[in-house]
N, C-alpha and C. Protein backbone atom coordinates (compact mmCIF):
# COMPACT_ATOMS: atom_id res chain seq x y z
N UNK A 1 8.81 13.44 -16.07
CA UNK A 1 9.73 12.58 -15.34
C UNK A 1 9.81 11.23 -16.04
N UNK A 2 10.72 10.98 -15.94
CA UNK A 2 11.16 9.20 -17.16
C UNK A 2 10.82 8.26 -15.87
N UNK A 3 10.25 7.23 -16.76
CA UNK A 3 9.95 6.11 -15.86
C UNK A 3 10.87 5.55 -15.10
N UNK A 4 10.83 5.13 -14.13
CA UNK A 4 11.91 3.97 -13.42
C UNK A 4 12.57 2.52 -14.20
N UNK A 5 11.27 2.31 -15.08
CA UNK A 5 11.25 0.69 -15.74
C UNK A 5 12.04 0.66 -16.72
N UNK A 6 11.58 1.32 -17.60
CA UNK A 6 12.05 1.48 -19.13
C UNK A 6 12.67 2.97 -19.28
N UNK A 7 12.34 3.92 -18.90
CA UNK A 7 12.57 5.44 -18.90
C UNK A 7 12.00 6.30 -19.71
N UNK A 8 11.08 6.12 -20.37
CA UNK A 8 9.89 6.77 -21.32
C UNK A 8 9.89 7.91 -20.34
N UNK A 9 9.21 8.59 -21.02
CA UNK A 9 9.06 10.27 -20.42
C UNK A 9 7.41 10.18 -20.82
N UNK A 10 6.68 8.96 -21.11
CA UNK A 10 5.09 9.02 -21.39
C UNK A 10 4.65 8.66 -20.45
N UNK A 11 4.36 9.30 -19.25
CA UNK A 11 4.08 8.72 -17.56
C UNK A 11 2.80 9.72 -17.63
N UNK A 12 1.99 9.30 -17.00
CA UNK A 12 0.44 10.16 -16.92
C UNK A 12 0.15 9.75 -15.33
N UNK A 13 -0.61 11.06 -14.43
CA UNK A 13 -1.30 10.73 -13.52
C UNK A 13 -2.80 10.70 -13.67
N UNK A 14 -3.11 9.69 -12.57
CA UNK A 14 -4.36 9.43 -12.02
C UNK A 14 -4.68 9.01 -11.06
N UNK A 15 -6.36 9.15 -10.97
CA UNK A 15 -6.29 9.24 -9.32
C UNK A 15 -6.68 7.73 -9.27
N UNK A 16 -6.29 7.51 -7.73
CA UNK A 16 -6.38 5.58 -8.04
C UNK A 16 -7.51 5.29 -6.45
N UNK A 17 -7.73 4.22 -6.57
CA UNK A 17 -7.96 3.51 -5.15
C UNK A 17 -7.74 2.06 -4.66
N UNK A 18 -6.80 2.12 -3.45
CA UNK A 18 -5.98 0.63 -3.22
C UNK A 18 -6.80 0.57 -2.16
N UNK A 19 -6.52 -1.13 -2.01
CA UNK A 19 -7.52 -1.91 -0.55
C UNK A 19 -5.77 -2.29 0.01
N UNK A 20 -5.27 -1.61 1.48
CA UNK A 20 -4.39 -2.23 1.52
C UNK A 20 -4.89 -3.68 2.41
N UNK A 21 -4.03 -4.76 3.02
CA UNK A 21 -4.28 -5.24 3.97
C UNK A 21 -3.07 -5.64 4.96
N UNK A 22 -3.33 -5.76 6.03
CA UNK A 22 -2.06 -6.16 6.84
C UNK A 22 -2.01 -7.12 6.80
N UNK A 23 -0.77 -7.72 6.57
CA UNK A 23 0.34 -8.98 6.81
C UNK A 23 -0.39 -10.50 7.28
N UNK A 24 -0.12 -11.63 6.98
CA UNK A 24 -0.40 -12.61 7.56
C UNK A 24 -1.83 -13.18 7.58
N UNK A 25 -2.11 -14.79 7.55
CA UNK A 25 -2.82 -15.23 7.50
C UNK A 25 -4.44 -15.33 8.55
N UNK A 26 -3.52 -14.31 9.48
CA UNK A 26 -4.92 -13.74 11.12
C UNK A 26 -5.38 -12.85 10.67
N UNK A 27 -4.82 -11.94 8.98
CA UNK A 27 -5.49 -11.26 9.04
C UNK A 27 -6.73 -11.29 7.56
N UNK A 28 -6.71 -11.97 7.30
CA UNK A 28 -7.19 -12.42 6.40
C UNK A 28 -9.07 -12.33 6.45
N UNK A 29 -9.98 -12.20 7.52
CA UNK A 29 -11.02 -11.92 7.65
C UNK A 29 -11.51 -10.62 7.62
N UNK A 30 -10.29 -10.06 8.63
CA UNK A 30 -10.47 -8.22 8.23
C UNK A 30 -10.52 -8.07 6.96
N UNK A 31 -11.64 -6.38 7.36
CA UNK A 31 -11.12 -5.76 6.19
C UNK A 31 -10.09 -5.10 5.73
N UNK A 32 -9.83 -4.71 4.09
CA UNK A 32 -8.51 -4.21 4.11
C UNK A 32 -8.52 -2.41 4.11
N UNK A 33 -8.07 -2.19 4.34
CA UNK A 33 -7.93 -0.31 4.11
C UNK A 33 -7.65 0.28 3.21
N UNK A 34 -8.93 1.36 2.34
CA UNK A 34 -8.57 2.01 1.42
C UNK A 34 -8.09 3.34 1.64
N UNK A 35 -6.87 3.88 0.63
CA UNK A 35 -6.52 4.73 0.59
C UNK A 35 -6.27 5.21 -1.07
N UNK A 36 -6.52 6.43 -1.05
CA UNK A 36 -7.05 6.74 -2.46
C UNK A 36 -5.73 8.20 -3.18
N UNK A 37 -4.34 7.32 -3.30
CA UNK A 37 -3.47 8.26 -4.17
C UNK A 37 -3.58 8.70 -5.28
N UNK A 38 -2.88 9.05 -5.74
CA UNK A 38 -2.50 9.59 -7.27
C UNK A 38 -1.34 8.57 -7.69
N UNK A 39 -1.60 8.21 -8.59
CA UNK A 39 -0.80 7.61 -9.61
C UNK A 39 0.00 7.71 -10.81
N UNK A 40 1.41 7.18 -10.71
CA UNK A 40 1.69 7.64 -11.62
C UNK A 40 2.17 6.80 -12.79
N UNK A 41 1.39 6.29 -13.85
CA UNK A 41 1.58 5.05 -14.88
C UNK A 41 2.23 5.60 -15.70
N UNK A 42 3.32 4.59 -16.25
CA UNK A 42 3.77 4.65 -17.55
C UNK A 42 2.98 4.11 -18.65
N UNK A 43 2.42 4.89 -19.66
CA UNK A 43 1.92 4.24 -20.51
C UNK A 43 2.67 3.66 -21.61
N UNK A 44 3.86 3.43 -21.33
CA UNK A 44 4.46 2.39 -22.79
C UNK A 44 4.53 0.79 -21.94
N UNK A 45 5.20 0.60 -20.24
CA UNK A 45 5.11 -0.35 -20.12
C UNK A 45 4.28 -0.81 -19.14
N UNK A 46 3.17 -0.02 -18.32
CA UNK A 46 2.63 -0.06 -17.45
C UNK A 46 3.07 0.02 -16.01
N UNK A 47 4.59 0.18 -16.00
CA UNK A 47 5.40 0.31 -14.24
C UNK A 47 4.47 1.52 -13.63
N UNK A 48 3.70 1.17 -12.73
CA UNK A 48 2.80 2.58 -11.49
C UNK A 48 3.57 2.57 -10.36
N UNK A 49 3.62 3.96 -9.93
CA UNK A 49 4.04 3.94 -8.45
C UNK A 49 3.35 5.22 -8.13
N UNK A 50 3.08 4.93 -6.48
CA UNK A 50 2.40 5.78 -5.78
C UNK A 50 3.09 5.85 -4.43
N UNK A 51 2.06 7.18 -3.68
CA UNK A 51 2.50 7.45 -2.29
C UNK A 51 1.24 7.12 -1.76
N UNK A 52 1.55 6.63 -0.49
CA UNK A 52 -0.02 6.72 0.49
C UNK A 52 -0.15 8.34 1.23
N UNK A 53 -1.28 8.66 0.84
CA UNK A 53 -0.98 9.99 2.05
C UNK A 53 -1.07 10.23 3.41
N UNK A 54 -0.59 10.94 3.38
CA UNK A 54 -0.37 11.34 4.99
C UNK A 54 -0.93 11.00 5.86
N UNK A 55 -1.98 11.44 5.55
CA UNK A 55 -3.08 10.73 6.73
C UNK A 55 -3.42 9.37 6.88
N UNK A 56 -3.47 8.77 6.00
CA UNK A 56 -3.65 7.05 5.56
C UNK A 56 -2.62 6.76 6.73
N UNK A 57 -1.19 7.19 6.33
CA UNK A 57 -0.13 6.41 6.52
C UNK A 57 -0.07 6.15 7.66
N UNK A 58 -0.54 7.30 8.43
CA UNK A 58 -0.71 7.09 10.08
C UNK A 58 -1.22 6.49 10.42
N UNK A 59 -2.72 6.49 9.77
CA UNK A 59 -3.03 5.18 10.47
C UNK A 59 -3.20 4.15 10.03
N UNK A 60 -2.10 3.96 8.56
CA UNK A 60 -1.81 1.88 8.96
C UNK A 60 -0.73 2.02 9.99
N UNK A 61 0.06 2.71 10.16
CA UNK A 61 1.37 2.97 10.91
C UNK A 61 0.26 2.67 12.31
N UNK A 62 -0.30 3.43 13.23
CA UNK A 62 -0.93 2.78 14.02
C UNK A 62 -2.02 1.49 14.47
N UNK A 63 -2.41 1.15 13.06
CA UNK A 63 -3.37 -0.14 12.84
C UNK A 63 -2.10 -1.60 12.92
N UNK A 64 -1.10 -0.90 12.32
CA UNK A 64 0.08 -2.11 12.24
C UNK A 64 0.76 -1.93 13.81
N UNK A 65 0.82 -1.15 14.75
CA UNK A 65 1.61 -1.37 15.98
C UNK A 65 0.62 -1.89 16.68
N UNK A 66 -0.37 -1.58 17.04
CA UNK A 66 -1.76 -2.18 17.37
C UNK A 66 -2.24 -3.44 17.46
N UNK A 67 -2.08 -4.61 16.20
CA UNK A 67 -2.08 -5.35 15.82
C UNK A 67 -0.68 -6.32 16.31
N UNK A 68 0.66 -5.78 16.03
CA UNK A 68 1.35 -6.82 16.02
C UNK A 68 2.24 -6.47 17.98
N UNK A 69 1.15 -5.39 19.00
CA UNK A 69 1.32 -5.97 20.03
C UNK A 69 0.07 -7.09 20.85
N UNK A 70 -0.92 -6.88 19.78
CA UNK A 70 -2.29 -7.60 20.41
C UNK A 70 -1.53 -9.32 19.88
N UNK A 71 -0.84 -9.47 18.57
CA UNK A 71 -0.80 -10.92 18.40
C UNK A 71 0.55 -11.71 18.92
N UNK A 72 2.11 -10.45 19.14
CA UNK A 72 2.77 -11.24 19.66
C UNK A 72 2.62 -12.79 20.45
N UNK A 73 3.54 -13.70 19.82
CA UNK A 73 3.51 -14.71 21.28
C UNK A 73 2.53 -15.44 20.29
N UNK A 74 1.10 -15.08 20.11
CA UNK A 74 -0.24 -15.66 20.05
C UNK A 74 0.05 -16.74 18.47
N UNK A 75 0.42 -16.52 17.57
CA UNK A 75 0.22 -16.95 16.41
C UNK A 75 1.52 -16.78 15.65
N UNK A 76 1.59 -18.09 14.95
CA UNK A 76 2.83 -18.59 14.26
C UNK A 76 3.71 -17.14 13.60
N UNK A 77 2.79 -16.43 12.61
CA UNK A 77 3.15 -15.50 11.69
C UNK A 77 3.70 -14.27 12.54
N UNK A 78 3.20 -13.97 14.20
CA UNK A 78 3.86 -12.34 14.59
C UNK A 78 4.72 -12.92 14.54
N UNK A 79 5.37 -11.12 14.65
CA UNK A 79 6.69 -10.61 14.73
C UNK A 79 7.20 -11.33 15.79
């Protein structure tokens, strides 16, 4: 598959591990959440892109609704 960046067809996977974190300066003491994709680098210009999986996704998807009904109202940065 050709890169997005440049379009090289020299793209390699690997397996990766991201710390995500949620949004905003309240959250900044938490920790952040790892989730551990596959990656896919271009090795001529370095452009990576990944998916979170499935399971991850749910639950930032529920760590993020969670969160931004506990801070409504409360702090400059909610929604």
């Amino acid at each position: 598959m050709a890169c997005e960046m440049c379009g090289s067809a020299n793209e390699t996977k690997f397996g990766g591990e991201v710390n995500i974190h949620f949004p905003g300066p309240i959250h900044l003491d938490e920790p952040g959440f790892f989730v551990f994709p596959k990656l896919a680098v271009c090795l001529d210009c370095g452009f990576t892109k990944f998916s979170v999986p499935e399971r991850e996704l749910c639950l930032l998807k529920k760590g993020l609704a969670g969160r931004r009904q506990t801070h409504v109202g409360n702090h400059k940065d909610a929604p």
